[in-house]
C-alpha atoms as a PDB file:
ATOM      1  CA  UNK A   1     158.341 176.858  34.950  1.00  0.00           C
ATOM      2  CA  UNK A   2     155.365 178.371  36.748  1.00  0.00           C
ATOM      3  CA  UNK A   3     153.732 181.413  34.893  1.00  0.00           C
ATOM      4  CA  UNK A   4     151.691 183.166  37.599  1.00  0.00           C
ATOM      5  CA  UNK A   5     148.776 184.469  36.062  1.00  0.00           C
ATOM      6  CA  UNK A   6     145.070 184.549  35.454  1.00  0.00           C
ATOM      7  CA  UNK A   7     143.514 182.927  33.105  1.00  0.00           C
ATOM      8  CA  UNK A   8     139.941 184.641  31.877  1.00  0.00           C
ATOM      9  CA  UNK A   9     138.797 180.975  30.485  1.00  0.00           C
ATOM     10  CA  UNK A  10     137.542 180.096  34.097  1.00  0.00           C
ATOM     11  CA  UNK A  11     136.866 183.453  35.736  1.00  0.00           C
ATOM     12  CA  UNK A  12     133.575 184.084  34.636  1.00  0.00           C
ATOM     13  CA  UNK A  13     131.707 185.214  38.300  1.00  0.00           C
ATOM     14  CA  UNK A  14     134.716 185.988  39.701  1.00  0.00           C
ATOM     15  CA  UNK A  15     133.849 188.671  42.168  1.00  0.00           C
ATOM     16  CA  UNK A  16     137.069 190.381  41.886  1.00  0.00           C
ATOM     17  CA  UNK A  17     138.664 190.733  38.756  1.00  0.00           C
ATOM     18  CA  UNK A  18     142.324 189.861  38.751  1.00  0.00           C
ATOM     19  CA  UNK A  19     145.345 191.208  36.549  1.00  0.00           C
ATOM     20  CA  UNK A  20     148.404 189.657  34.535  1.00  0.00           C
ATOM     21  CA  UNK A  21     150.856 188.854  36.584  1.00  0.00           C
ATOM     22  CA  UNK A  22     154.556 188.212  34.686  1.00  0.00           C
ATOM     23  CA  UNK A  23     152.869 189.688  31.672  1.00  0.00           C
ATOM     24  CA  UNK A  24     152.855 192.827  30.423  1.00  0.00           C
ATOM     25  CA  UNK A  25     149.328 195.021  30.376  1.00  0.00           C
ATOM     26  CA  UNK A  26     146.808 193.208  28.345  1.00  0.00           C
ATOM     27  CA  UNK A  27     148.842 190.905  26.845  1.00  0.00           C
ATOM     28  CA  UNK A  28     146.504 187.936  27.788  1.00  0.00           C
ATOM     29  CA  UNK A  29     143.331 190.477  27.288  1.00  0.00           C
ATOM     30  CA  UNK A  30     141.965 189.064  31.033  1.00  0.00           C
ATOM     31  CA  UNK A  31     140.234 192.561  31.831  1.00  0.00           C
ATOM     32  CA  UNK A  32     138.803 192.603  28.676  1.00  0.00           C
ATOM     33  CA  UNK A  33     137.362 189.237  28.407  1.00  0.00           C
ATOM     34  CA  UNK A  34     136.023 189.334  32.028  1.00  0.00           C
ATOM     35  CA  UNK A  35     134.523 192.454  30.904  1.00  0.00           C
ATOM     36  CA  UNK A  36     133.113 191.166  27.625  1.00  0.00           C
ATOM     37  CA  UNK A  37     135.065 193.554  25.573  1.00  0.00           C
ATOM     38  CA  UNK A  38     135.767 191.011  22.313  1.00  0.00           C
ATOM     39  CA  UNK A  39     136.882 193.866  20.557  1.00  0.00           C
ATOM     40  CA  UNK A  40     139.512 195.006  23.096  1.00  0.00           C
ATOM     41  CA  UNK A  41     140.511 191.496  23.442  1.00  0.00           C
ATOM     42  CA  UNK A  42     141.258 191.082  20.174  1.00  0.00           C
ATOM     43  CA  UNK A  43     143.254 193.645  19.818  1.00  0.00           C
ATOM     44  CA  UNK A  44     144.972 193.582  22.860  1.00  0.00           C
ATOM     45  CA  UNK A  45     145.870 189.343  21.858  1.00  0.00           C
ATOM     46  CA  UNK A  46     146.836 190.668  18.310  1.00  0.00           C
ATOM     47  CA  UNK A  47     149.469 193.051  19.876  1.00  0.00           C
ATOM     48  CA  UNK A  48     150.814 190.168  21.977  1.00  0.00           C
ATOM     49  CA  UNK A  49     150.917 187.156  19.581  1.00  0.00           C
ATOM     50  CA  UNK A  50     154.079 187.516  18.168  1.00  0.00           C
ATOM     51  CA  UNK A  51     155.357 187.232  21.542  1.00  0.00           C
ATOM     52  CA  UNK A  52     153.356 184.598  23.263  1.00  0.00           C
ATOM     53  CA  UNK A  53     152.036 182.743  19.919  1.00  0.00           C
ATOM     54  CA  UNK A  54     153.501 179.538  21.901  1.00  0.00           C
ATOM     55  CA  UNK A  55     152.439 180.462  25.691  1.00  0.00           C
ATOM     56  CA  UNK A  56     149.844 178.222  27.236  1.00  0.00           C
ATOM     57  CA  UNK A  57     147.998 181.320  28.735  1.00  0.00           C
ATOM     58  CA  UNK A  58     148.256 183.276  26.052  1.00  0.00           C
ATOM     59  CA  UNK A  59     146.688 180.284  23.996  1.00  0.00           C
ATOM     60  CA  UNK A  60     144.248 179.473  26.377  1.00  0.00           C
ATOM     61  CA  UNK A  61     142.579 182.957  26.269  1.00  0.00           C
ATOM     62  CA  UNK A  62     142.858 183.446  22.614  1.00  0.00           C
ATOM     63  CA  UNK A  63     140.665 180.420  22.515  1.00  0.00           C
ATOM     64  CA  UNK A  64     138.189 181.531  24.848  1.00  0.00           C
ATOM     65  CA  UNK A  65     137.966 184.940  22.493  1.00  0.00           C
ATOM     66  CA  UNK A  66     137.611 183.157  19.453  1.00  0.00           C
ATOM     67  CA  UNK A  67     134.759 180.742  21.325  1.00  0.00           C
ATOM     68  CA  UNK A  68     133.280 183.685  22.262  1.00  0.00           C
ATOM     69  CA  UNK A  69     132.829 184.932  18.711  1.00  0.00           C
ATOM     70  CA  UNK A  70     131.035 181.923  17.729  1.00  0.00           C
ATOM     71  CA  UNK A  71     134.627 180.306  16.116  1.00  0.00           C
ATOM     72  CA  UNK A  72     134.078 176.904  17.659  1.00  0.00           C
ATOM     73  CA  UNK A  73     136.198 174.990  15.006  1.00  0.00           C
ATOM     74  CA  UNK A  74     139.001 178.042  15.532  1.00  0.00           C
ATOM     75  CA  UNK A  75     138.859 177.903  19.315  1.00  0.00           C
ATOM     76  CA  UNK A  76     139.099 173.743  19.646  1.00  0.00           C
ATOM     77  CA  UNK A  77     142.200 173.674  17.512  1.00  0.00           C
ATOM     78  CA  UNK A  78     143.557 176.448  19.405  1.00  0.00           C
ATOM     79  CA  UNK A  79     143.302 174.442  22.784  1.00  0.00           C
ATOM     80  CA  UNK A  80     144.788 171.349  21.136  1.00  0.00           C
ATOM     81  CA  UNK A  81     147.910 174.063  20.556  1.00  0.00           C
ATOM     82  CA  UNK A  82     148.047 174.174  24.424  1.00  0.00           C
ATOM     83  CA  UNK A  83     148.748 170.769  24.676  1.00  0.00           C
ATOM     84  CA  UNK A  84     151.453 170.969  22.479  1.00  0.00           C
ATOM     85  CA  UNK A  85     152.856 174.557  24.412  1.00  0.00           C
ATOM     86  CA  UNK A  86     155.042 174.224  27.066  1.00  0.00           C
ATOM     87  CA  UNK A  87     153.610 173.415  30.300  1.00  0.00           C
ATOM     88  CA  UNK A  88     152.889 175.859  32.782  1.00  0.00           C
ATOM     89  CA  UNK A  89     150.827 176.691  36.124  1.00  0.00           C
ATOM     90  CA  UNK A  90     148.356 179.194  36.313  1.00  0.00           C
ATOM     91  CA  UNK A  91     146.469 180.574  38.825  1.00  0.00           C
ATOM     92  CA  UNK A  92     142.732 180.996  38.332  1.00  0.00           C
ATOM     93  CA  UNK A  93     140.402 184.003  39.528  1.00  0.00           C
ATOM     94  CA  UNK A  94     139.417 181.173  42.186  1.00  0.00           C
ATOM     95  CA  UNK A  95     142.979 181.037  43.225  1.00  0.00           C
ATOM     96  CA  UNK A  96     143.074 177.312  42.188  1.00  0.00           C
ATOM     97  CA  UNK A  97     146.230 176.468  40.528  1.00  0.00           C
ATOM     98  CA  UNK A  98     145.864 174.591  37.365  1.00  0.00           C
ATOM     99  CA  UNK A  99     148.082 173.647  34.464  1.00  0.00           C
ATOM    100  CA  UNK A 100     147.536 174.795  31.207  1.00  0.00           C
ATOM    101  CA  UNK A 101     147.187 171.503  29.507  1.00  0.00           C
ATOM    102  CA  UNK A 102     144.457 171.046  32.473  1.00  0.00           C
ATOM    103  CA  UNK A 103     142.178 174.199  31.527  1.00  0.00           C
ATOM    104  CA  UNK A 104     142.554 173.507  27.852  1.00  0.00           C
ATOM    105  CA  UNK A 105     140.796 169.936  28.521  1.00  0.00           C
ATOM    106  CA  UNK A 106     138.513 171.781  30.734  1.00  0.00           C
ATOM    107  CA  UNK A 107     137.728 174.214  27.818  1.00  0.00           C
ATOM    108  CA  UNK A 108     137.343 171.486  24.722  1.00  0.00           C
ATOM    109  CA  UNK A 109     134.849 169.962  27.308  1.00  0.00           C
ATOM    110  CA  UNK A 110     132.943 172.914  27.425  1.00  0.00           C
ATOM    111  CA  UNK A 111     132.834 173.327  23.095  1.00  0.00           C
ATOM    112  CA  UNK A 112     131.966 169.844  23.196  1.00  0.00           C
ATOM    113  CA  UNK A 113     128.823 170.188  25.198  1.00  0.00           C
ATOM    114  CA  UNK A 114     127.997 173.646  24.244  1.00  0.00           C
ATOM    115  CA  UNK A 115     128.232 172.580  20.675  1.00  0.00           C
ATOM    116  CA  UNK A 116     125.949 169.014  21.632  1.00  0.00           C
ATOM    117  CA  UNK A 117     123.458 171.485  23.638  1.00  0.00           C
ATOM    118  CA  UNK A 118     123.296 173.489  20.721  1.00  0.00           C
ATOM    119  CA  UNK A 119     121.722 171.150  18.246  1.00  0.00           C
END
């Protein structure tokens, strides 16, 4: 299964922000979290969990929300998820295709040394 999307995890300085593709509007929240909108995210991944509570993507972004607010704890578990989600390729803002098991390693990385930097 590919799921051709962006994922907002690894967009940050894209220079052209991208939309959900095979999603509907805001489901993954990718405009608002390239925007910075937590608030709009939230809501707009609230609205969608019930449908995508399993999705890679959706998981993967909900995670980068929740790391955003400061949630560490709540955003590694939430990446672990992904590796139990069904696999799936996504395509970044780069245009690099990655899986979603990929970006979630990519993303505990980045808790892990954010949260070592930190102290």
């Amino acid at each position: 299964m590919h799921a051709l999307l962006f994922a907002a995890l690894l967009a940050a300085g894209s220079a052209e922000p991208a939309s959900e593709i095979d999603y509907s509007s805001g489901a993954l929240a990718y405009e608002a979290l390239v925007r910075g909108d937590l608030t709009l995210a939230e809501q707009q991944l609230a609205g969608s969990q019930a449908a995508n509570r399993t999705d890679g993507a959706w998981l993967l972004n909900y995670g980068q929300l929740l790391a955003r607010q400061g949630r560490v704890n709540e955003a590694r578990e939430v990446f672990r998820r992904v590796a139990r989600a069904p696999a799936s390729e996504i395509v970044l803002a780069s245009g690099e295709v990655m899986t979603t098991r990929e970006v979630s390693r990519i993303a505990s990385r980045r808790l892990t040394q954010q949260s070592l930097s930190a102290r």
